[in-house]
Protein backbone atom coordinates (compact mmCIF):
# COMPACT_ATOMS: atom_id res chain seq x y z
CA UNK A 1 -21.75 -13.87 -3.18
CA UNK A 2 -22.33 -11.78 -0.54
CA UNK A 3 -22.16 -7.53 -0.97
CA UNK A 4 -19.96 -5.24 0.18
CA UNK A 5 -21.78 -1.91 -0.79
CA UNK A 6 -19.11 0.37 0.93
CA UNK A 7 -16.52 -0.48 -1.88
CA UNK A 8 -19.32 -1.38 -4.72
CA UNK A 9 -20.87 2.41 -4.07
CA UNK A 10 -17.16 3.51 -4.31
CA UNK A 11 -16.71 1.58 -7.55
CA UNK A 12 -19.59 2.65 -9.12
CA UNK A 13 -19.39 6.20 -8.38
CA UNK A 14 -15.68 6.02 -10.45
CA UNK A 15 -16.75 3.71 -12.93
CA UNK A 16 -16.37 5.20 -16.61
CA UNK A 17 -14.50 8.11 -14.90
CA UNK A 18 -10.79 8.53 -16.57
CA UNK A 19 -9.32 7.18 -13.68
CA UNK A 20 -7.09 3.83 -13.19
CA UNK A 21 -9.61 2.36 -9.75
CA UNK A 22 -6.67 0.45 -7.51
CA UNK A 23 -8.42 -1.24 -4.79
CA UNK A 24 -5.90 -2.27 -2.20
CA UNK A 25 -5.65 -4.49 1.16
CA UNK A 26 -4.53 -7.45 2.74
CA UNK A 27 -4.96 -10.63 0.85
CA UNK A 28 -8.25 -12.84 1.47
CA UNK A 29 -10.26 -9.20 2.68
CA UNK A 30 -12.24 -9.58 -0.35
CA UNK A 31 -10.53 -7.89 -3.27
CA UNK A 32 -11.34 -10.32 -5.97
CA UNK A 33 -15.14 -10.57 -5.25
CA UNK A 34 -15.40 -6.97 -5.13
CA UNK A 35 -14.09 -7.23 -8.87
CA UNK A 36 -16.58 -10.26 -9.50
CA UNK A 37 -19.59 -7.57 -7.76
CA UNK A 38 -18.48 -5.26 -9.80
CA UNK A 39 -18.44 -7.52 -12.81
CA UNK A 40 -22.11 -8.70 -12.31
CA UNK A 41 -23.13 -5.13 -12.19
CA UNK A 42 -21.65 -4.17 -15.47
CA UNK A 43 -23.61 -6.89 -17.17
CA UNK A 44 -26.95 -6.06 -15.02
CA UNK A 45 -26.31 -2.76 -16.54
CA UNK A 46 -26.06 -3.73 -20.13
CA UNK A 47 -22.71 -4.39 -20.74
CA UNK A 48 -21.64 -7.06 -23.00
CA UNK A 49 -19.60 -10.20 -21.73
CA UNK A 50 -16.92 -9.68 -24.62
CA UNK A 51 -16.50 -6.31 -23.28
CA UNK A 52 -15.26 -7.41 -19.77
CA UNK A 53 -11.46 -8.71 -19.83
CA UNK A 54 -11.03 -10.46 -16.49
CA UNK A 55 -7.79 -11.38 -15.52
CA UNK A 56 -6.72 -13.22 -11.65
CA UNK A 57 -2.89 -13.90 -11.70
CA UNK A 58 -3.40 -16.05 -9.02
CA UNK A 59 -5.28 -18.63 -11.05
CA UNK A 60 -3.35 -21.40 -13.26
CA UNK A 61 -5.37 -19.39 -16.42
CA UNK A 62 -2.74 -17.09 -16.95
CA UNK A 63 0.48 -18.73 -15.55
CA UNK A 64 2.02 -18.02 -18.74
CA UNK A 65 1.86 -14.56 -18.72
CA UNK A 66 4.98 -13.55 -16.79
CA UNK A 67 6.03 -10.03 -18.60
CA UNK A 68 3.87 -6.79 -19.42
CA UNK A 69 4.49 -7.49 -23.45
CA UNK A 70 2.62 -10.32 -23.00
CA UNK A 71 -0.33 -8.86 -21.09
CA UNK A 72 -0.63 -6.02 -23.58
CA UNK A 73 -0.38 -8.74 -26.36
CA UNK A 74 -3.36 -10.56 -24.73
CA UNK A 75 -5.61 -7.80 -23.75
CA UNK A 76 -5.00 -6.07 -27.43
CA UNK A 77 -6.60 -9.40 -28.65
CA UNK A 78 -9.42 -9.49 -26.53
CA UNK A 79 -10.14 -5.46 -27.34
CA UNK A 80 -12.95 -6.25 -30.27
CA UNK A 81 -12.68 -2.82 -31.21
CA UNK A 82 -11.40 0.74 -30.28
CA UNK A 83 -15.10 2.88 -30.64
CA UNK A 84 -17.01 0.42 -27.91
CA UNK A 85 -16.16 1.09 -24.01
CA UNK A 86 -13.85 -2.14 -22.65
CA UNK A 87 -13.41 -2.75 -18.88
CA UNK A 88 -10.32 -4.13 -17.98
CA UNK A 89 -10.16 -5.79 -14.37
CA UNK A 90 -7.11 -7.46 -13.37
CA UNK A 91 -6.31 -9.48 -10.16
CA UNK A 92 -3.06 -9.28 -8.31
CA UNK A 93 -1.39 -7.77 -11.25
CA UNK A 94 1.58 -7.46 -9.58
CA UNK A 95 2.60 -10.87 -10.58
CA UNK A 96 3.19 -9.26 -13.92
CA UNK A 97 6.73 -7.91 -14.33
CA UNK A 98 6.91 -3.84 -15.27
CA UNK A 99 2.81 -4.38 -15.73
CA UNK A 100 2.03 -0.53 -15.14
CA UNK A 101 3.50 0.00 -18.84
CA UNK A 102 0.53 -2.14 -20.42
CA UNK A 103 -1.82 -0.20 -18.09
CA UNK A 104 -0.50 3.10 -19.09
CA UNK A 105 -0.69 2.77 -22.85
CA UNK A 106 -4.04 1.19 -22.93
CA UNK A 107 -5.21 4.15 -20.53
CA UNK A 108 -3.38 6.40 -23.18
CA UNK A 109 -4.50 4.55 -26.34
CA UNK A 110 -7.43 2.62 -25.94
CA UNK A 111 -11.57 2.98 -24.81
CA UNK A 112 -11.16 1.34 -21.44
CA UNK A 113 -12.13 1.61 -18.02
CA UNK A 114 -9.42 -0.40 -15.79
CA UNK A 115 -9.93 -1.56 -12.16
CA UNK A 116 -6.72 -3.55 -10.68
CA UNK A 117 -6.40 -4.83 -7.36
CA UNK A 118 -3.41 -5.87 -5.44
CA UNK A 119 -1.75 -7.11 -1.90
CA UNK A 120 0.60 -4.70 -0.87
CA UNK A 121 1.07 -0.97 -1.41
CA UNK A 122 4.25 -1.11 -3.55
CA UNK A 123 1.89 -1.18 -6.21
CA UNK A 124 1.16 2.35 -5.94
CA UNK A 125 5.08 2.66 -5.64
CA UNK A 126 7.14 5.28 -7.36
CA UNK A 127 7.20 4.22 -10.86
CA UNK A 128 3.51 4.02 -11.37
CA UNK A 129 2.58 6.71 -8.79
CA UNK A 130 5.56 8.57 -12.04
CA UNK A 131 3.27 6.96 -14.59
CA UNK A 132 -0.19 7.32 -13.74
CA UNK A 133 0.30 10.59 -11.79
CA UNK A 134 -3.18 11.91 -10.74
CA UNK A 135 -4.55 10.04 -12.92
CA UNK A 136 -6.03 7.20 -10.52
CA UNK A 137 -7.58 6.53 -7.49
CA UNK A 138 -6.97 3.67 -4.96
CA UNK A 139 -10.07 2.70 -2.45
CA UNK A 140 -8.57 0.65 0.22
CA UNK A 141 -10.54 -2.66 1.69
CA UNK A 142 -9.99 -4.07 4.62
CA UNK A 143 -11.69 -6.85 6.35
CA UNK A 144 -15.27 -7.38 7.00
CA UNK A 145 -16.65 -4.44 9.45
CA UNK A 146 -19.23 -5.55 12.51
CA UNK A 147 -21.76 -4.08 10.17
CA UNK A 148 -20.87 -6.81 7.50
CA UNK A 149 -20.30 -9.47 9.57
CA UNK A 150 -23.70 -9.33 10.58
CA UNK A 151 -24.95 -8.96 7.58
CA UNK A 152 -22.54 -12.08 6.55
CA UNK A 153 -23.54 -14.20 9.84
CA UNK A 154 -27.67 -13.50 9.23
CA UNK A 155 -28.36 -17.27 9.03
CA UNK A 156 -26.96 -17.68 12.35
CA UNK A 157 -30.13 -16.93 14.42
CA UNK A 158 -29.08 -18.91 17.50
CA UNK A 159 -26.76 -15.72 19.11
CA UNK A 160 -27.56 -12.60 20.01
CA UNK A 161 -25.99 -9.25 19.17
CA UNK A 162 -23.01 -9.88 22.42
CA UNK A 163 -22.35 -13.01 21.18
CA UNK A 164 -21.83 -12.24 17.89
CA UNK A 165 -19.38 -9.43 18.49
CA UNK A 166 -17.23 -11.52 20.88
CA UNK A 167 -17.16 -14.16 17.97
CA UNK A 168 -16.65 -10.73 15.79
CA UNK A 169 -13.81 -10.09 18.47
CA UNK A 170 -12.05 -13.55 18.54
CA UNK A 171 -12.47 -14.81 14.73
CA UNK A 172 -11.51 -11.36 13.12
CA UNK A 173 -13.92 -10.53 9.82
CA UNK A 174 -11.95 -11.98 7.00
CA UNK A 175 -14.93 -13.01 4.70
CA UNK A 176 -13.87 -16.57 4.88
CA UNK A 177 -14.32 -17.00 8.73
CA UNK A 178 -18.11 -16.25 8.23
CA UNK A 179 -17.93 -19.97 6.06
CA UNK A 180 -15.83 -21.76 8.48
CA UNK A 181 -17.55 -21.33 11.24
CA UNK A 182 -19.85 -24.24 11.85
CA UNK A 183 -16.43 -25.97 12.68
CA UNK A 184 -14.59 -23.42 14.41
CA UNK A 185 -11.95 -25.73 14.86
CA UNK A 186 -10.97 -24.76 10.88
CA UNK A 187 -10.83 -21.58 11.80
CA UNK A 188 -7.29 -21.34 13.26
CA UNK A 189 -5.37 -23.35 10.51
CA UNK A 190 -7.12 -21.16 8.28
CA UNK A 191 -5.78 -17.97 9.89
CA UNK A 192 -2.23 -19.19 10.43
CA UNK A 193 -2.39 -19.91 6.49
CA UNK A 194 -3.09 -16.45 5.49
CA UNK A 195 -0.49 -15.12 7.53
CA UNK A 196 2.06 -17.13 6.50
CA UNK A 197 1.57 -16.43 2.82
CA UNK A 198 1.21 -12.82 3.73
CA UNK A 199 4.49 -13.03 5.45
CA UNK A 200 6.19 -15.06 3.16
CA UNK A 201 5.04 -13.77 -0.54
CA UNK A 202 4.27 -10.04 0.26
CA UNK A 203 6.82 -9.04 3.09
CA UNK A 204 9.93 -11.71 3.03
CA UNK A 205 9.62 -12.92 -0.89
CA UNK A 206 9.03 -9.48 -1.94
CA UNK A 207 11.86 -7.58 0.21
CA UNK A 208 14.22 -10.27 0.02
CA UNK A 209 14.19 -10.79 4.10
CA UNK A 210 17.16 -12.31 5.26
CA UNK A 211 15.89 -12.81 8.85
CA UNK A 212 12.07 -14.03 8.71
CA UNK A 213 12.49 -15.36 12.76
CA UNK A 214 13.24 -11.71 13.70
CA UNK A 215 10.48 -10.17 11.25
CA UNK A 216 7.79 -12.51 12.61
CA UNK A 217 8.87 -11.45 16.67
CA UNK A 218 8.32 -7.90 15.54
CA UNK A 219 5.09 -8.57 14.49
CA UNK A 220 4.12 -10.57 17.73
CA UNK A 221 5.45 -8.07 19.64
CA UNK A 222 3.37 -5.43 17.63
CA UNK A 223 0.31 -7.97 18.21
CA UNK A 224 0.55 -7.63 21.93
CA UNK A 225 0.91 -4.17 21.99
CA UNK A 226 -1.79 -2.67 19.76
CA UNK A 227 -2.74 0.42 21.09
CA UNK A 228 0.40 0.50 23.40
CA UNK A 229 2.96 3.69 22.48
CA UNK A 230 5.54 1.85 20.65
CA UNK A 231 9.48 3.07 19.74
CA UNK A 232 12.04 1.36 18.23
CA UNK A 233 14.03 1.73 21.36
CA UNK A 234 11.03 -0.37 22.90
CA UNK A 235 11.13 -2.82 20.57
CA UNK A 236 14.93 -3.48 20.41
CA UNK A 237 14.74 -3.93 23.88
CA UNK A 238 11.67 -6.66 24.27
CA UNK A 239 13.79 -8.27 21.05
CA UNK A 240 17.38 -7.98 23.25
CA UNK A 241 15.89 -8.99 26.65
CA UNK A 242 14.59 -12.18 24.71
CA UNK A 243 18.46 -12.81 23.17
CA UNK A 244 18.19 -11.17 19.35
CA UNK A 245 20.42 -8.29 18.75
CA UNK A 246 19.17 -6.06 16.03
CA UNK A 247 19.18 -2.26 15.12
CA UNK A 248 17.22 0.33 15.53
CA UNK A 249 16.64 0.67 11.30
CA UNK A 250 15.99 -2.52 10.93
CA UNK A 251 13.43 -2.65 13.00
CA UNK A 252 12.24 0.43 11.22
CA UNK A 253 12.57 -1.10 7.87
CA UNK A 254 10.52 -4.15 9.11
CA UNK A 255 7.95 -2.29 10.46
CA UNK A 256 7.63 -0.19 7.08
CA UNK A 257 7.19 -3.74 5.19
CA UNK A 258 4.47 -4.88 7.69
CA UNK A 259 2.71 -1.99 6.74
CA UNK A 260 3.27 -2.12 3.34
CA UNK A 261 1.34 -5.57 3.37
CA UNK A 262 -1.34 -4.00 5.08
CA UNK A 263 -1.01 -5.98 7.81
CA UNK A 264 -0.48 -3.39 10.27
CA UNK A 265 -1.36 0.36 10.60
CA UNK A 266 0.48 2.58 12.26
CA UNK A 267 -1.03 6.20 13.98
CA UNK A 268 1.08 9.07 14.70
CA UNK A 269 0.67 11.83 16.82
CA UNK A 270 -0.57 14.94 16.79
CA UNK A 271 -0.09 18.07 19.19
CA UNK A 272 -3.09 19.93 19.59
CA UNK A 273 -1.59 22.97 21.35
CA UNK A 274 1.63 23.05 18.86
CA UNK A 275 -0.44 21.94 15.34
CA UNK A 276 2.23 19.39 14.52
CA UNK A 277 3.18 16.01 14.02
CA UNK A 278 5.78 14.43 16.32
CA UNK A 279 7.77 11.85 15.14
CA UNK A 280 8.28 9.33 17.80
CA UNK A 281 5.86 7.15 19.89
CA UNK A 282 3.30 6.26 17.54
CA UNK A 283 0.81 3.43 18.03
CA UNK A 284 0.20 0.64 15.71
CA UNK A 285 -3.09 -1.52 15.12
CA UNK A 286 -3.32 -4.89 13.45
CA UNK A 287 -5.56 -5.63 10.38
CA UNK A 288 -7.69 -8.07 11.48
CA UNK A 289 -8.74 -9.13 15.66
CA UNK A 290 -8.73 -13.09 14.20
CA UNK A 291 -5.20 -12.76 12.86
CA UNK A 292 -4.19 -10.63 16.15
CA UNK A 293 -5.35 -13.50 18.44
CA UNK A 294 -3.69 -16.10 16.36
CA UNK A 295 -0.87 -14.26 16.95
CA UNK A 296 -0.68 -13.98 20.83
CA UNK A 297 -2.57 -16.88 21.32
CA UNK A 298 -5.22 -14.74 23.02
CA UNK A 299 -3.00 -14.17 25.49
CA UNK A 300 -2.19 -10.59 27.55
CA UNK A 301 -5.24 -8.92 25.78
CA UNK A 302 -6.11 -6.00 27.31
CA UNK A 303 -10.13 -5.31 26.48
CA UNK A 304 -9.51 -1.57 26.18
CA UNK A 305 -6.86 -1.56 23.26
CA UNK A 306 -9.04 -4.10 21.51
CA UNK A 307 -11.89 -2.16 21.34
CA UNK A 308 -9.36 0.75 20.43
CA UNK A 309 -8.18 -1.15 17.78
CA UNK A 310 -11.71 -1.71 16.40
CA UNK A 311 -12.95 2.15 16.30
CA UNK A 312 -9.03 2.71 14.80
CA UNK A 313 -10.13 0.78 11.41
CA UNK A 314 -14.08 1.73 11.43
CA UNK A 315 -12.76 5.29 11.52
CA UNK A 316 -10.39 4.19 8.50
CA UNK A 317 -13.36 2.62 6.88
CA UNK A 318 -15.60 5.56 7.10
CA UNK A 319 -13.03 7.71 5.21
CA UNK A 320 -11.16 9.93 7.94
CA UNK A 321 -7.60 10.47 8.68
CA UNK A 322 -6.63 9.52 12.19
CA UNK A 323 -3.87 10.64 14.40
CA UNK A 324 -3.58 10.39 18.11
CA UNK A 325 -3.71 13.63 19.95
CA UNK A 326 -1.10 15.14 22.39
CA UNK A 327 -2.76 17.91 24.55
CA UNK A 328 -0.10 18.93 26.87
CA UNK A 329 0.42 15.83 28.58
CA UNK A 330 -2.49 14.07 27.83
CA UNK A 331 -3.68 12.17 25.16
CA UNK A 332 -6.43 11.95 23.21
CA UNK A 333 -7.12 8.22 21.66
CA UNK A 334 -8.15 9.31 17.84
CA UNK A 335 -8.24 12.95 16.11
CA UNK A 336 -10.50 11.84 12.95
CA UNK A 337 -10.42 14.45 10.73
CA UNK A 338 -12.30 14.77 6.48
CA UNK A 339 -12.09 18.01 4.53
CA UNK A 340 -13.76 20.06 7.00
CA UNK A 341 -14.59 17.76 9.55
CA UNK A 342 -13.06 16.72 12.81
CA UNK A 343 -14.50 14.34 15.85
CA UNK A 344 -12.11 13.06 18.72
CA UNK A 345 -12.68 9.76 20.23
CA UNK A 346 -12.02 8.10 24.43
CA UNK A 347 -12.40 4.79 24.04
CA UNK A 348 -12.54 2.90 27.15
CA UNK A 349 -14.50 -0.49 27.90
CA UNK A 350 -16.33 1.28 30.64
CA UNK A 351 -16.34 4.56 32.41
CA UNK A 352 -18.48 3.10 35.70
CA UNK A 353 -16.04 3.75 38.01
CA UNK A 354 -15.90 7.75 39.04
CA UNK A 355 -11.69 7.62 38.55
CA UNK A 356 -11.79 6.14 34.99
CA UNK A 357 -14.85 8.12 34.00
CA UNK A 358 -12.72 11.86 35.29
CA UNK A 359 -9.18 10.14 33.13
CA UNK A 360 -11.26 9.46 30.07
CA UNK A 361 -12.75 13.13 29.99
CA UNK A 362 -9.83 14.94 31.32
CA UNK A 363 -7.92 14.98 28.32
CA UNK A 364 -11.56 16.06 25.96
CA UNK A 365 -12.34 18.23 28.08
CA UNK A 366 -8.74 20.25 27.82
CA UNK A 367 -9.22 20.72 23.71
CA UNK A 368 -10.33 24.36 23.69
CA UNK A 369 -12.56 23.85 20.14
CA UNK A 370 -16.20 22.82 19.50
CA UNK A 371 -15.69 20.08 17.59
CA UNK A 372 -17.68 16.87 18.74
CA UNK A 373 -16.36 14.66 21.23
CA UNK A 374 -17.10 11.41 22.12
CA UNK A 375 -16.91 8.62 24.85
CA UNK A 376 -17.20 5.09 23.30
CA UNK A 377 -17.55 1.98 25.71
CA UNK A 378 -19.11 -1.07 25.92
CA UNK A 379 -21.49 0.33 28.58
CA UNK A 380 -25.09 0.29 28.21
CA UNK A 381 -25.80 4.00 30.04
CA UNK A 382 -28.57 6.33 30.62
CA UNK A 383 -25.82 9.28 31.05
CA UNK A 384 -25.15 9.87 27.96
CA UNK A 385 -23.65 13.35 28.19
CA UNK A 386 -20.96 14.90 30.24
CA UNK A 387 -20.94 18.60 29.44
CA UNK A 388 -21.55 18.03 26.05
CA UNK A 389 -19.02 14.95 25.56
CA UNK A 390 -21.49 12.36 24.17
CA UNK A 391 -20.91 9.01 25.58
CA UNK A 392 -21.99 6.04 23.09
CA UNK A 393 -21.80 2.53 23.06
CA UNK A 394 -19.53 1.12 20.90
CA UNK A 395 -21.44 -1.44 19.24
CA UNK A 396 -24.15 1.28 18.33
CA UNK A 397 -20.98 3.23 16.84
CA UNK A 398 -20.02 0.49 14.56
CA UNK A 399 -23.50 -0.52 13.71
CA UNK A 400 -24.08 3.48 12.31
């Protein structure tokens, strides 16, 4: 089992803390061995086996237990007794019907310490966000970073740092890529399989979808547009040019549900000048590049908005908010902002040429603050600052 310290740290830090931990993300990202790291440190650290209750509601183990009464039932019999600390970690808990009762009493009436992980955000919906209010905290995984993947793809001495990254680039980082690929030909099924289930059992099965064909052309059409301004208008239109009628909220509804699966992100924008959000034209990233190109079939990629997409989700990784900024009328790729800090990002696969180089620092060099502000590109420069706008290489940014 291979680490992932960015989530462990997290874990740890909260761990005996009176706080529910609700790690969230897209199925496959690594959820459940988190839980199984997290396991094997509680027992490096002294705590006894009885003392762990692990459940996975995936696995055939605990088919039968379909309703919260019998989940509280079970755990109550595993609790040996009330003075001694218990950790409760349960797997896609979700499964269990009005589950966020059992959770609630035992955080009420029992010694525990409860971690639960699930696949799509309606489990911090409105009855438990009612239930546990402020009273947990949800650390959000996503797929392997560039920084894991090589730590994942060590063995592999045979490519260099390039070639790993496009592989990075064209496989995506869910942890199970790293085992498939000595026959990439695996790798594909594998992909398609994951984002079917995600499709089917947390978007269609769990909204009741009546039209599946038009959901899944919304997300292809979100898949070749990552990092593209995107409106509903825009969509309705690709979708009515290619003979499906639909509406404007459905398309909005749809969207909402992709999201909710964590399949895609979407960033909004920000006015600089004005200090406010504006509601239309945001831009929406996809979870994961190896799911993206099954998707499109590699097809139309533009370099740029794939390397875009990749600083989008290291910046989510690293803990910031991230908008896209309006100055006047130009833009500003990412506004990544954390209590008191604030960076803004260009990214652009290379700023060579004089005219890209001037468009890429225009709109930086408009924002009247001191903040830092970068340039990231896949170039390999000895310019490396424009008037104080660092310029960095983007595989040094997401090897930090």
């Amino acid at each position: 089992m291979k680490n992932r310290d960015l989530y462990l740290t997290q874990l740890i830090q909260y761990k005996d803390k009176p706080l529910i931990k609700v790690i969230t993300g897209l199925r496959r990202c690594g959820k459940s061995t988190l839980l199984s790291l997290f396991e094997n440190h509680l027992i490096e650290n002294g705590v006894s086996n009885d003392h762990i209750i692990r459940m996975n509601f995936e696995s055939f183990e605990f088919d039968e237990i379909t309703s919260y009464k019998e989940l509280h039932a079970y755990i109550k019999k595993r609790l040996i007794n009330n003075s001694d600390k218990h950790y409760i970690l349960l797997d896609e808990v979700q499964q269990v019907s009005s589950w966020e009762k059992v959770i609630n009493s035992f955080l009420v009436d029992a010694n525990v310490d409860i971690y639960i992980t699930g696949s799509n955000a309606y489990l911090l919906s409105s009855e438990l966000s009612t239930l546990l209010s402020g009273r947990y905290v949800e650390i959000k995984m996503q797929p392997l970073s560039f920084k894991e993947y090589l730590d994942f793809t060590e063995n592999d001495k045979n490519r260099n740092l390039q070639e790993k990254f496009n592989q990075y680039l064209k496989f995506g980082g869910l942890p199970t890529v790293v085992d498939l690929m000595d026959n990439p030909n695996t790798i594909g099924p594998f992909l398609e399989g994951i984002y079917n289930t995600v499709l089917i059992k947390d978007v269609i099965e769990r909204n009741g979808v009546r039209d599946a064909a038009l959901l899944e052309s919304i997300l292809k059409f979100i898949a070749a547009n990552i990092g593209s301004i995107v409106s509903t208008k825009k969509i309705s239109d690709y979708l009515t040019s290619s003979g499906r009628k639909t509406t404007s909220d459905t398309i909005d509804n749809y969207l909402k549900m992709l999201e909710n699966a964590f399949i895609i992100y979407k960033a909004n924008r920000y006015d600089l000048k004005g200090k406010m959000f504006l509601k239309t034209l945001e831009k929406y990233y996809i979870v994961d590049m190896g799911i993206r190109n099954q998707l499109t079939g590699l097809r139309n990629t533009d370099y740029g908005h794939v390397l875009e997409n990749l600083v989008y989700l290291e910046l989510l990784r690293r803990g910031y908010d991230v908008t896209i900024g309006k100055v006047g009328t130009l833009e500003v790729d990412f506004v990544a902002t954390k209590s008191d800090e604030k960076v803004y990002y260009q990214v652009s696969a290379t700023i060579f040429d004089e005219k890209t180089r001037e468009r890429e620092l225009r709109p930086l060099e408009s924002i009247a603050d001191n903040y830092p502000k970068y340039i990231l590109t896949m170039d390999q420069s000895i310019f490396n600052d424009y008037s104080g706008i660092k310029v960095k290489n983007i595989i040094d940014f997401l090897l930090e």
